[in-house]
C-alpha atoms as a PDB file:
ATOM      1  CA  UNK A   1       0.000   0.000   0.000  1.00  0.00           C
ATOM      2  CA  UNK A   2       1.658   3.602  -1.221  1.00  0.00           C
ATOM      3  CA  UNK A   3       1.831   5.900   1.697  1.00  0.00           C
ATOM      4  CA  UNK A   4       3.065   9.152   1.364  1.00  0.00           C
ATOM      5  CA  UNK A   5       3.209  11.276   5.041  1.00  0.00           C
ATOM      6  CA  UNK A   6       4.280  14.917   4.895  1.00  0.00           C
ATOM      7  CA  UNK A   7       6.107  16.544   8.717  1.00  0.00           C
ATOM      8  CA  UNK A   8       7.402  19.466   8.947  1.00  0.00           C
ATOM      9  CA  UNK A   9       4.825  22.537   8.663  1.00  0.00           C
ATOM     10  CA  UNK A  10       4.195  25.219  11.329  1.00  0.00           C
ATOM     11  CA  UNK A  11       4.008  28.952  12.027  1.00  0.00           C
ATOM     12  CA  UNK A  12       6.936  30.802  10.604  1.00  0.00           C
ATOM     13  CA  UNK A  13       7.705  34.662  10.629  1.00  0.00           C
ATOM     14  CA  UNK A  14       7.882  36.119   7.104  1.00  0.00           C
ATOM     15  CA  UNK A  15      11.774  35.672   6.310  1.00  0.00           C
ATOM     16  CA  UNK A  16      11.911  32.741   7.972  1.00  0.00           C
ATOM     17  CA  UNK A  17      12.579  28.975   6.573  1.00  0.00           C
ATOM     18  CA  UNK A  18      10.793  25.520   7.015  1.00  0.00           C
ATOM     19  CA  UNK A  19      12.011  22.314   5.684  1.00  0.00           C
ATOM     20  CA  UNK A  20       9.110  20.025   4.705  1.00  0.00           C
ATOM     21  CA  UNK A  21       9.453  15.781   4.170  1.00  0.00           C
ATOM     22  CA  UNK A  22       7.569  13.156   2.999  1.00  0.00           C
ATOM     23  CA  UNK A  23       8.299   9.990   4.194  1.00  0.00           C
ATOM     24  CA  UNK A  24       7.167   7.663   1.043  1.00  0.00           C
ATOM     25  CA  UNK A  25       6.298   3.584   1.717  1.00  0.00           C
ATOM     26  CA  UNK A  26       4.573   1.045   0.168  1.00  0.00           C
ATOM     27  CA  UNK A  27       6.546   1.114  -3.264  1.00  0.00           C
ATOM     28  CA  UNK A  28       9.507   1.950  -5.141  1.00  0.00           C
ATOM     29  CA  UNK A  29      10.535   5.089  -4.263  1.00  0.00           C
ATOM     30  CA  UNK A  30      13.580   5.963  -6.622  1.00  0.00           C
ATOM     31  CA  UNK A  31      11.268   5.082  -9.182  1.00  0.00           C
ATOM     32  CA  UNK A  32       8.832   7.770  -9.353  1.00  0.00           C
ATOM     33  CA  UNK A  33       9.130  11.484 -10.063  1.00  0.00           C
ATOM     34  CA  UNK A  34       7.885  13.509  -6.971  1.00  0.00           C
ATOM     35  CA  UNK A  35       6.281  16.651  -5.991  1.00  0.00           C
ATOM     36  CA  UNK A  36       5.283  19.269  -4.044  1.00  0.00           C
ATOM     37  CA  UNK A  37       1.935  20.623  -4.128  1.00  0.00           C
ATOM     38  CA  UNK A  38      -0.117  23.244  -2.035  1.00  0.00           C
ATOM     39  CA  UNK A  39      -3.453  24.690  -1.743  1.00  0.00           C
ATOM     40  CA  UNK A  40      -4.529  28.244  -0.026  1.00  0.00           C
ATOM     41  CA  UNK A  41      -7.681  29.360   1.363  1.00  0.00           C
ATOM     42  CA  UNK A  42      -9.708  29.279  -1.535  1.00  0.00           C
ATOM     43  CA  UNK A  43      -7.413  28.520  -4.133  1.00  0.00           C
ATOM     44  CA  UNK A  44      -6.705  25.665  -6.268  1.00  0.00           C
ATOM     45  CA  UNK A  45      -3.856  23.401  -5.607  1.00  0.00           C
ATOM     46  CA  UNK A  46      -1.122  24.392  -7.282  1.00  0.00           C
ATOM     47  CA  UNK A  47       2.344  22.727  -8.282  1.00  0.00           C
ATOM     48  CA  UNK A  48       5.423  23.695  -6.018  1.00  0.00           C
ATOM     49  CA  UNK A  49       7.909  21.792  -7.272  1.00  0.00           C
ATOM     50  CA  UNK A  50       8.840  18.631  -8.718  1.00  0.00           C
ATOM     51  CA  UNK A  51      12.488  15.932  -9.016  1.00  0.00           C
ATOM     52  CA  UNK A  52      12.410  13.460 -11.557  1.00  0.00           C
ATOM     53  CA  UNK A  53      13.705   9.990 -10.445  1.00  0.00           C
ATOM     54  CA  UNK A  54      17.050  11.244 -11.918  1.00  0.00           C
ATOM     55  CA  UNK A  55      17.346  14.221  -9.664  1.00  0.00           C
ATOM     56  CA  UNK A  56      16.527  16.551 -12.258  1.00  0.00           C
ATOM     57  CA  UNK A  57      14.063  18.970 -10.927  1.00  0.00           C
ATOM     58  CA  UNK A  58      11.519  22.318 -11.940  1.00  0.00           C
ATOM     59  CA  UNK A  59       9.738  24.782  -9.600  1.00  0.00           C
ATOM     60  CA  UNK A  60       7.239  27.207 -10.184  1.00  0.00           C
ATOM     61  CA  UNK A  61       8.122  30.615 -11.041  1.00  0.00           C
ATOM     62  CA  UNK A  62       7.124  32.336  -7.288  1.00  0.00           C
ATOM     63  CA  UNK A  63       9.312  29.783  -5.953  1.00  0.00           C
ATOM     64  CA  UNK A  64      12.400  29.762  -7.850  1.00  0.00           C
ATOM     65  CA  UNK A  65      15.241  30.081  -6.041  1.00  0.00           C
ATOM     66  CA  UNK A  66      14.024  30.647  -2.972  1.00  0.00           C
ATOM     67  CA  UNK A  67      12.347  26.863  -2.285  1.00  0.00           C
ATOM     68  CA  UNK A  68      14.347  23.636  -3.107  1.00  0.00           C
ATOM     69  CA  UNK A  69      12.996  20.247  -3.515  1.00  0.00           C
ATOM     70  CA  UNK A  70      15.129  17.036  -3.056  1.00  0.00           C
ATOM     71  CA  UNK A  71      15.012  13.483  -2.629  1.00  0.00           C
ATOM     72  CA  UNK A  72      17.044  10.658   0.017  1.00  0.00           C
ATOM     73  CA  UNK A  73      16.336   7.182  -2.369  1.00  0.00           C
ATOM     74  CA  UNK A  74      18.198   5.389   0.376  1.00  0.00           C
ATOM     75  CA  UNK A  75      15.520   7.112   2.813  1.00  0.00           C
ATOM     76  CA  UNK A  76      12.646   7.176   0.395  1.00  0.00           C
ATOM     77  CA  UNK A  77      12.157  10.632   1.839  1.00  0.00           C
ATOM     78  CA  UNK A  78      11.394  13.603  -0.593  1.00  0.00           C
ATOM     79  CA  UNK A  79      12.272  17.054   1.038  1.00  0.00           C
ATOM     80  CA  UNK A  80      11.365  20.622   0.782  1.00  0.00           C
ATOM     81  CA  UNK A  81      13.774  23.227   1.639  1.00  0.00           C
ATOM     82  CA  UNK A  82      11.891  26.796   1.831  1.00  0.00           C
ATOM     83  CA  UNK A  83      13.373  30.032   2.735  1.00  0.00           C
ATOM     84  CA  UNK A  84      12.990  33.682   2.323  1.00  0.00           C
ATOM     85  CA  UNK A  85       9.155  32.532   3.141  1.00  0.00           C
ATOM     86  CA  UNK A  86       6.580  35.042   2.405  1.00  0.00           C
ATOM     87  CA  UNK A  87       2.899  35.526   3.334  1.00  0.00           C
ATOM     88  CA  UNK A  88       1.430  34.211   0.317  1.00  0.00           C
ATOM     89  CA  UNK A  89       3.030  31.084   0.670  1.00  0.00           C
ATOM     90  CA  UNK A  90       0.581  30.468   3.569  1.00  0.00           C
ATOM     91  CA  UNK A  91      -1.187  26.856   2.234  1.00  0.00           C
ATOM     92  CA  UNK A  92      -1.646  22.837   2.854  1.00  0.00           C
ATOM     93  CA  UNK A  93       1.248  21.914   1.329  1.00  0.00           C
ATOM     94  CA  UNK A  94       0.931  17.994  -0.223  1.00  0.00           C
ATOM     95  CA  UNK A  95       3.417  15.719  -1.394  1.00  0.00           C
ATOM     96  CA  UNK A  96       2.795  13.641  -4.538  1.00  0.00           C
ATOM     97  CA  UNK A  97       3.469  10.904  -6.110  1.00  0.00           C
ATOM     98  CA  UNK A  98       1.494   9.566  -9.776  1.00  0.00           C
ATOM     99  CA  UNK A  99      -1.828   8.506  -8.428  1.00  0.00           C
ATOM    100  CA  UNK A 100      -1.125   9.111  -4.934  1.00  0.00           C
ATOM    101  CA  UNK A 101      -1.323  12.372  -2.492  1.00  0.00           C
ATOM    102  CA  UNK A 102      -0.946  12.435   1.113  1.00  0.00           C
ATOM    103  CA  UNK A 103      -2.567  14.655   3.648  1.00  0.00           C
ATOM    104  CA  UNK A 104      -0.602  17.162   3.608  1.00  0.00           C
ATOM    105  CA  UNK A 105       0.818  20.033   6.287  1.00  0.00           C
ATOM    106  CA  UNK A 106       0.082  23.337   7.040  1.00  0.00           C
ATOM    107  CA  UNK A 107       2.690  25.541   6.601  1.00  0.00           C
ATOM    108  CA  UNK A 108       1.557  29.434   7.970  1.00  0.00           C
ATOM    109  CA  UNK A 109       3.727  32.700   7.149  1.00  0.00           C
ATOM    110  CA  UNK A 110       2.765  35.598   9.195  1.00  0.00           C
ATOM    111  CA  UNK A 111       4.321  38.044  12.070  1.00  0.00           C
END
């Protein structure tokens, strides 16, 4: 069974940095590409970032080079490194795998 469990969220002050992970089971992880998702207060959910089973990766514009996503496959752990956090980044944020979400964490930005 594919289990993907995200840790890591909280309240930050704008500036600040979180590091998200998803702790992936149930199948071969260094198989799959990965990704981060998240979803605001009435928004749609929205792609992050994402690291192809080679390592090779692509983030959304309002992200770029401030986030950085990243991958253990000895730890079948995906990671999300996020600094310089703003306001707007306030969301759920999800990881993802094909076919398969988990349940995400909150991740708040605000003084």
């Amino acid at each position: 069974q594919v289990q993907l469990v995200e840790s890591g969220g909280g309240l930050v002050q704008p500036g600040g940095s979180l590091r998200l992970s998803c702790a992936a089971s149930g199948y071969t992880f260094s198989m799959y590409m990965m990704a981060w998702y998240r979803q605001a207060p009435g928004k749609q959910r929205e792609l992050v970032a994402q690291i192809t089973s080679g390592g090779t990766t692509m983030y959304a514009d309002s992200v770029r080079g401030r986030f950085t996503i990243s991958r253990d496959n000895a730890k079948n752990t995906l990671s999300l490194q996020m600094n310089s956090l703003k306001p707007e980044n306030t969301a759920v944020y999800y990881c993802k795998r094909h076919g398969c979400w988990g349940r995400g964490t909150q991740v708040t930005v605000s003084s």
